[in-house]
PDB file of N, CA and C in Angstrom:
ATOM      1  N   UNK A   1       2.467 -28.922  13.496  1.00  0.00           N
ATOM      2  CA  UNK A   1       3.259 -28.099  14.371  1.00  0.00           C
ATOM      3  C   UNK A   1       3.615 -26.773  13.707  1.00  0.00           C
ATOM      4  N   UNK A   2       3.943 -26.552  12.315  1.00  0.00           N
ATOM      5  CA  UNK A   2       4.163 -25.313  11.530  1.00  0.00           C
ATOM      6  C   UNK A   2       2.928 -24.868  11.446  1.00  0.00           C
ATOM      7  N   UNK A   3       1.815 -25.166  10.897  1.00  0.00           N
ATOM      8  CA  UNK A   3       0.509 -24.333  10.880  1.00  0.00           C
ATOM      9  C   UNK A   3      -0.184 -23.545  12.431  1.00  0.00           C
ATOM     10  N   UNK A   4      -1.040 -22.457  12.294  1.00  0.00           N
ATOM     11  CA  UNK A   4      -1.475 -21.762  13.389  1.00  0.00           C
ATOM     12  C   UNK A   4      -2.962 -22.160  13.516  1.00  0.00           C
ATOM     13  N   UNK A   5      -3.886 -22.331  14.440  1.00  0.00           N
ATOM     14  CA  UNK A   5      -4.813 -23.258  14.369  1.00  0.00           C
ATOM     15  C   UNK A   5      -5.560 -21.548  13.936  1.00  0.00           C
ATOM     16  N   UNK A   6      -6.824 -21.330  14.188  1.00  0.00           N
ATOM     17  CA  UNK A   6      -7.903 -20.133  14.409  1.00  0.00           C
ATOM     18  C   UNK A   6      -7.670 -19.749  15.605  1.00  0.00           C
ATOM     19  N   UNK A   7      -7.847 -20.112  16.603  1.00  0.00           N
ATOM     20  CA  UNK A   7      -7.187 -19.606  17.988  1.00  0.00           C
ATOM     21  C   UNK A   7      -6.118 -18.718  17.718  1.00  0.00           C
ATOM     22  N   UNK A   8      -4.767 -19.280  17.427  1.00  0.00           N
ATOM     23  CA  UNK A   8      -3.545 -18.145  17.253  1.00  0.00           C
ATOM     24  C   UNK A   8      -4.197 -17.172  16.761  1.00  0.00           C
ATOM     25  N   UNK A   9      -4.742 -17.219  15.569  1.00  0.00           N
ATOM     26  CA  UNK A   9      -4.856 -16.078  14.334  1.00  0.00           C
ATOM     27  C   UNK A   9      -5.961 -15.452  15.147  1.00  0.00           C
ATOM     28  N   UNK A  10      -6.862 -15.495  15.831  1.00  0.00           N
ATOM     29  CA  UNK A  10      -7.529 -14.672  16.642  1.00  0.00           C
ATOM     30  C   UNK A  10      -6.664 -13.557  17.530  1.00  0.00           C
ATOM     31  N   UNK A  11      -5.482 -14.470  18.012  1.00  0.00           N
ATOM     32  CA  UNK A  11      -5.410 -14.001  19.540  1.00  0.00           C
ATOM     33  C   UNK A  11      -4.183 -13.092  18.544  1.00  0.00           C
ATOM     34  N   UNK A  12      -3.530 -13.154  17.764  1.00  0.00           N
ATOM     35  CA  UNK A  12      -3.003 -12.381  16.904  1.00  0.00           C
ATOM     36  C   UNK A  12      -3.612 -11.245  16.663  1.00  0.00           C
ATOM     37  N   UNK A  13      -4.841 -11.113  15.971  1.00  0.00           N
ATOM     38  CA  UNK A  13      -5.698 -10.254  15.328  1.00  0.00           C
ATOM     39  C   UNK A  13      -5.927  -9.561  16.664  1.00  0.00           C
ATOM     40  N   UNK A  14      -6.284  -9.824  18.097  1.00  0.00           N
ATOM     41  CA  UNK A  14      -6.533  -8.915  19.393  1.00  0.00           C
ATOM     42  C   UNK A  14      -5.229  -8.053  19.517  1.00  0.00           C
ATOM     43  N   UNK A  15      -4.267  -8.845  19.493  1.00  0.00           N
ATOM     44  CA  UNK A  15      -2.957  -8.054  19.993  1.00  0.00           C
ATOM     45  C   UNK A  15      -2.873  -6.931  18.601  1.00  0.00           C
ATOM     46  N   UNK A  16      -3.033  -7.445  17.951  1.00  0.00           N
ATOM     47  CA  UNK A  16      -2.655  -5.968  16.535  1.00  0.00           C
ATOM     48  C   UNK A  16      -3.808  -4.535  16.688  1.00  0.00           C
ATOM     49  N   UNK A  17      -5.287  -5.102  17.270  1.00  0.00           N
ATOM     50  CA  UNK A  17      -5.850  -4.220  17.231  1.00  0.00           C
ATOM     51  C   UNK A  17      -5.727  -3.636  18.655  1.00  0.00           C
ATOM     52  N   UNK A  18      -5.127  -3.618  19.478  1.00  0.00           N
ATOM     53  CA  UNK A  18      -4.814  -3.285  21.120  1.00  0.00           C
ATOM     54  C   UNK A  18      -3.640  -2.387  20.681  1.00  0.00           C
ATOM     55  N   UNK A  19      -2.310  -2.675  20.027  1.00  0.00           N
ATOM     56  CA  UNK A  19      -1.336  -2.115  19.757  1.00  0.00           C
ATOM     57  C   UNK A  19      -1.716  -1.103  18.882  1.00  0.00           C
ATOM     58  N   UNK A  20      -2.187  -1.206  18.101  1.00  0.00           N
ATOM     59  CA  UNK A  20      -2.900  -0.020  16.796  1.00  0.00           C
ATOM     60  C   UNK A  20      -4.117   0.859  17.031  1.00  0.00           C
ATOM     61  N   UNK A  21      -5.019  -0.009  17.374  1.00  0.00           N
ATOM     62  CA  UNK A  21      -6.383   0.936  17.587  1.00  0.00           C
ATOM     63  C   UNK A  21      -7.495   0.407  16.405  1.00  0.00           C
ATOM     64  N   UNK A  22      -8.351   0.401  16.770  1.00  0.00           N
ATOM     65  CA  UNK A  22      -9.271   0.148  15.494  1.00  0.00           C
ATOM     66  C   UNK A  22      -9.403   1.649  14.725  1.00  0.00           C
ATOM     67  N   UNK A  23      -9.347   2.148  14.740  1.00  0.00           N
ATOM     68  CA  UNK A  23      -9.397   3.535  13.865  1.00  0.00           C
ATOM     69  C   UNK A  23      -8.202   3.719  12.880  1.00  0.00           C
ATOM     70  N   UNK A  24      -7.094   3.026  13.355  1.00  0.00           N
ATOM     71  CA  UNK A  24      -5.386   3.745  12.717  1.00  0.00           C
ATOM     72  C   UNK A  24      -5.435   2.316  11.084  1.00  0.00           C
ATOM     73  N   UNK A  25      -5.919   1.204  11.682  1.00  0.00           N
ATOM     74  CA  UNK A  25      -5.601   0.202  10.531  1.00  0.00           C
ATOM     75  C   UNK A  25      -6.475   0.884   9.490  1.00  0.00           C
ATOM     76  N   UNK A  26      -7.458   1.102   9.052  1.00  0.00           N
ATOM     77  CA  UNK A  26      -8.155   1.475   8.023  1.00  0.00           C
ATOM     78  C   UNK A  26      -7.480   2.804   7.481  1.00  0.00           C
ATOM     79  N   UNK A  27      -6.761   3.897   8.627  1.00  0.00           N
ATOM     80  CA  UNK A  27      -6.136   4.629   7.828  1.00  0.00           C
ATOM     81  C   UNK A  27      -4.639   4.711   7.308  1.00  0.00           C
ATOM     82  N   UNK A  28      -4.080   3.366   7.996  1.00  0.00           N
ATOM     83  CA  UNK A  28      -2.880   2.627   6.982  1.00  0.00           C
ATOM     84  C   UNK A  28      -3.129   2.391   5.979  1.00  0.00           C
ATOM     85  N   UNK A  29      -4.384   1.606   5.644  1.00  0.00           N
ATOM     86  CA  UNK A  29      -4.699   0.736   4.241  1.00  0.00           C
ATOM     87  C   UNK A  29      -5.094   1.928   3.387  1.00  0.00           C
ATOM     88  N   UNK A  30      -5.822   2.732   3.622  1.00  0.00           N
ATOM     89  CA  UNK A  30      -5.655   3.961   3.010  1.00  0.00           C
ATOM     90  C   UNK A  30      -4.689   4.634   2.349  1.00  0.00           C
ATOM     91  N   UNK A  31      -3.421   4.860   3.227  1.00  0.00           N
ATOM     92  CA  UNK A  31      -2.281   5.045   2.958  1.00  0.00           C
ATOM     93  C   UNK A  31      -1.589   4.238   1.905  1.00  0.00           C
ATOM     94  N   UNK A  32      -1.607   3.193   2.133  1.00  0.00           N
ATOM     95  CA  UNK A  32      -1.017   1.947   1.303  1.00  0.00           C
ATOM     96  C   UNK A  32      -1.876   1.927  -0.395  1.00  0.00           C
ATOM     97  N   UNK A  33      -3.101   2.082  -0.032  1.00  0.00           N
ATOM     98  CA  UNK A  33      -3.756   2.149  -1.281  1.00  0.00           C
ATOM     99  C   UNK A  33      -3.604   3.516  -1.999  1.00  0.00           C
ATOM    100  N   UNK A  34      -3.332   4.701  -1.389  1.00  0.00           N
ATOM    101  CA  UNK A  34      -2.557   5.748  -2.223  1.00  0.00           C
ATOM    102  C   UNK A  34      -1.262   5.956  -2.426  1.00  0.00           C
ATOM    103  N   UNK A  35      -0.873   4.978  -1.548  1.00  0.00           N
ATOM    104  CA  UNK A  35       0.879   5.151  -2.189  1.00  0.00           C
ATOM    105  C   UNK A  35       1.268   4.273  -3.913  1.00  0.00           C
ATOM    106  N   UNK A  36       0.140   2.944  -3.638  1.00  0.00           N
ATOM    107  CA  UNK A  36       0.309   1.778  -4.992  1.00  0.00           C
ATOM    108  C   UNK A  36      -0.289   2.894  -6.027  1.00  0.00           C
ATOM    109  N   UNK A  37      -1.143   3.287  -5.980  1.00  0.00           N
ATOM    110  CA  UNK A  37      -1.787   4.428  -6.974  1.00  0.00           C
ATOM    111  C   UNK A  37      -1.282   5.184  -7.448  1.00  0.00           C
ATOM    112  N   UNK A  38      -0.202   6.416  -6.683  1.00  0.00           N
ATOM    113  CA  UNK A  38       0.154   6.967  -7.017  1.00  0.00           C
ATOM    114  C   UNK A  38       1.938   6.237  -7.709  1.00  0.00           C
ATOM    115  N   UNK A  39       2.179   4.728  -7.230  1.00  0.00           N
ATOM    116  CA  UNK A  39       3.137   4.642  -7.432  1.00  0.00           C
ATOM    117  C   UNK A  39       2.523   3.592  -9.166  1.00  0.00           C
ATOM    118  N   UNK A  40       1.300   3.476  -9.091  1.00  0.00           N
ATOM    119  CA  UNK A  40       1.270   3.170 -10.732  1.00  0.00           C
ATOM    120  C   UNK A  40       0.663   4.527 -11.698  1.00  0.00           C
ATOM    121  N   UNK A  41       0.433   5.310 -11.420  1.00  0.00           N
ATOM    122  CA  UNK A  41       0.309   6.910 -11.923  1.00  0.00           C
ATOM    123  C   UNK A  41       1.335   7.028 -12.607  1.00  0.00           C
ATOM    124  N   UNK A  42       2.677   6.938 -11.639  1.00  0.00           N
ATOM    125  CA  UNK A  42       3.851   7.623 -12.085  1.00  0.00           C
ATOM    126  C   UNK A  42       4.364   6.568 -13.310  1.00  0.00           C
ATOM    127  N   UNK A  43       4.257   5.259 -12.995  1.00  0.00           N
ATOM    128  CA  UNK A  43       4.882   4.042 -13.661  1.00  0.00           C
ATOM    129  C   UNK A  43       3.803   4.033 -15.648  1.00  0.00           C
ATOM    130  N   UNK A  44       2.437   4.826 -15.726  1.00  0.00           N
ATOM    131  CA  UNK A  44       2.472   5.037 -16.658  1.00  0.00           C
ATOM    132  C   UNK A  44       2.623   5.686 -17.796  1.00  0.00           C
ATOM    133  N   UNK A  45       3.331   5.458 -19.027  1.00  0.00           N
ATOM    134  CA  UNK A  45       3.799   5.856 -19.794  1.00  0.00           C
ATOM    135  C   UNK A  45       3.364   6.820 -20.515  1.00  0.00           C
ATOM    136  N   UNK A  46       4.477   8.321 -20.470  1.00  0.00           N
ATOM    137  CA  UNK A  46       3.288   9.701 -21.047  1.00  0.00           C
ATOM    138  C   UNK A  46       4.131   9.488 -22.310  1.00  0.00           C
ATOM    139  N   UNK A  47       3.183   9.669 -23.112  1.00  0.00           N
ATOM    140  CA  UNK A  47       3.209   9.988 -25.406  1.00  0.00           C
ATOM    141  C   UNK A  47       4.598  10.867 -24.677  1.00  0.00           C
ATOM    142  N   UNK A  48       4.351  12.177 -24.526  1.00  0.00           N
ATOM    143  CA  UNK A  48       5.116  13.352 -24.760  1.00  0.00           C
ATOM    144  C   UNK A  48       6.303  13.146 -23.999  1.00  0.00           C
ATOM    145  N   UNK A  49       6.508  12.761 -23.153  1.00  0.00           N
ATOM    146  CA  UNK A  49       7.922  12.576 -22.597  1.00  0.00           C
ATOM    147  C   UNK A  49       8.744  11.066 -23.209  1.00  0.00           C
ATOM    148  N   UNK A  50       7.608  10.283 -23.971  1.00  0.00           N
ATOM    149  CA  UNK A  50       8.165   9.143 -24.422  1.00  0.00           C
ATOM    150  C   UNK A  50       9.055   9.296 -25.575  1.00  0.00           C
ATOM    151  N   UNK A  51       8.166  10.619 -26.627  1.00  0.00           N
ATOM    152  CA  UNK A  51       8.982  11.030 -28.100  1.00  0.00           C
ATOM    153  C   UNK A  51      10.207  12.335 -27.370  1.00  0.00           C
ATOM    154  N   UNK A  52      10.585  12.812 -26.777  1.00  0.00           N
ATOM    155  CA  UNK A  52      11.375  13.223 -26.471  1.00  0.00           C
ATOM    156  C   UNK A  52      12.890  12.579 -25.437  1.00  0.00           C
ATOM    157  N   UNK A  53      12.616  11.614 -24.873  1.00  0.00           N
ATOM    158  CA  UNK A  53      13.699  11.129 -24.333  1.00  0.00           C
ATOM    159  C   UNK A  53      14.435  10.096 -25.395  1.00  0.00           C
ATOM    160  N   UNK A  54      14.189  10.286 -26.041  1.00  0.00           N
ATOM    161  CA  UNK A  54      15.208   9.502 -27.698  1.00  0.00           C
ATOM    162  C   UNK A  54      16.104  10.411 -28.307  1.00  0.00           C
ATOM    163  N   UNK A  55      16.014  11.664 -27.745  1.00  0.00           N
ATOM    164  CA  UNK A  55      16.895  12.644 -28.246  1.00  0.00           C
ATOM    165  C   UNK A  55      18.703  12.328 -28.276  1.00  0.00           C
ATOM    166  N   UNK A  56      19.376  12.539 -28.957  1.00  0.00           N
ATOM    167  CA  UNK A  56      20.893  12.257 -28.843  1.00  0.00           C
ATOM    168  C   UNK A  56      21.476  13.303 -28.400  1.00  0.00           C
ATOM    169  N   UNK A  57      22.292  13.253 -27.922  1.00  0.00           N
ATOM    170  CA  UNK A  57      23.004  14.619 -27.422  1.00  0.00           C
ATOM    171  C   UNK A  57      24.692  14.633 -27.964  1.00  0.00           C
ATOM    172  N   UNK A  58      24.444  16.154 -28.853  1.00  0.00           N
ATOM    173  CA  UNK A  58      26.222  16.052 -29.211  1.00  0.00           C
ATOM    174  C   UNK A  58      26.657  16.729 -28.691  1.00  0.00           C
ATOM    175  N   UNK A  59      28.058  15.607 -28.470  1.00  0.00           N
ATOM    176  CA  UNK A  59      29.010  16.400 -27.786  1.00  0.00           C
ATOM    177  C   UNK A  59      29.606  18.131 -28.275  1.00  0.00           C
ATOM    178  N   UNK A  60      29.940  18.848 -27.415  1.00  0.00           N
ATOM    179  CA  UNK A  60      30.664  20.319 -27.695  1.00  0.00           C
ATOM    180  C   UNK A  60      31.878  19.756 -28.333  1.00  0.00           C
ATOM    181  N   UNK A  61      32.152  20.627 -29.245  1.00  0.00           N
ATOM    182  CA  UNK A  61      33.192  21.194 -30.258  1.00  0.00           C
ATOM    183  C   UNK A  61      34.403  21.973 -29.361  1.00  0.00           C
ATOM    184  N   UNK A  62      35.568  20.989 -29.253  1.00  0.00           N
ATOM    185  CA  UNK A  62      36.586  21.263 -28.406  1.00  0.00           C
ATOM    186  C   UNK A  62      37.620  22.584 -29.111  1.00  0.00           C
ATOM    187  N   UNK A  63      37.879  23.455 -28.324  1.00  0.00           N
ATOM    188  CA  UNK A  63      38.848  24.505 -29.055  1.00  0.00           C
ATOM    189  C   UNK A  63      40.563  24.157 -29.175  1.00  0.00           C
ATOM    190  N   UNK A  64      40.799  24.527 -30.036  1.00  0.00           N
ATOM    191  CA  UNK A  64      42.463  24.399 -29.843  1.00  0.00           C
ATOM    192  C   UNK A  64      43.054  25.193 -28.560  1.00  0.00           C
ATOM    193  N   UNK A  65      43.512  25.185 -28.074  1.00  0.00           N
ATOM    194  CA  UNK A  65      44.291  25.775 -26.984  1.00  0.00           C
ATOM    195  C   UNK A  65      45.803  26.033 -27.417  1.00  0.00           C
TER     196      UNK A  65
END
């Protein structure tokens, strides 16, 4: 009763491509495959920004007032 036989998953797969279009899904997955790309681009680690964000920062030298 929880599982979908091949029938459902057909009549599923009609209704998605009626609502979408056969042309628009391939340029979702497109989409999707340049968003993971560009979102592991960003996620790898650059040398040069790696030896510079270890920097400490001192605080300013308060004046007497």
């Amino acid at each position: 009763m929880g599982t979908f036989s091949l029938s459902h998953w057909l009549v599923v797969l009609v209704v998605i491509l009626i609502l979408f279009g056969a042309g628009r899904i391939p340029a979702a997955m497109g989409d999707l495959a340049r968003g993971i790309r560009a979102f592991r681009t960003g996620m790898r680690e650059d040398p040069a920004a790696e030896s510079g964000g270890d920097k400490q920062i001192e605080p300013a030298e308060r004046k007497p007032t």
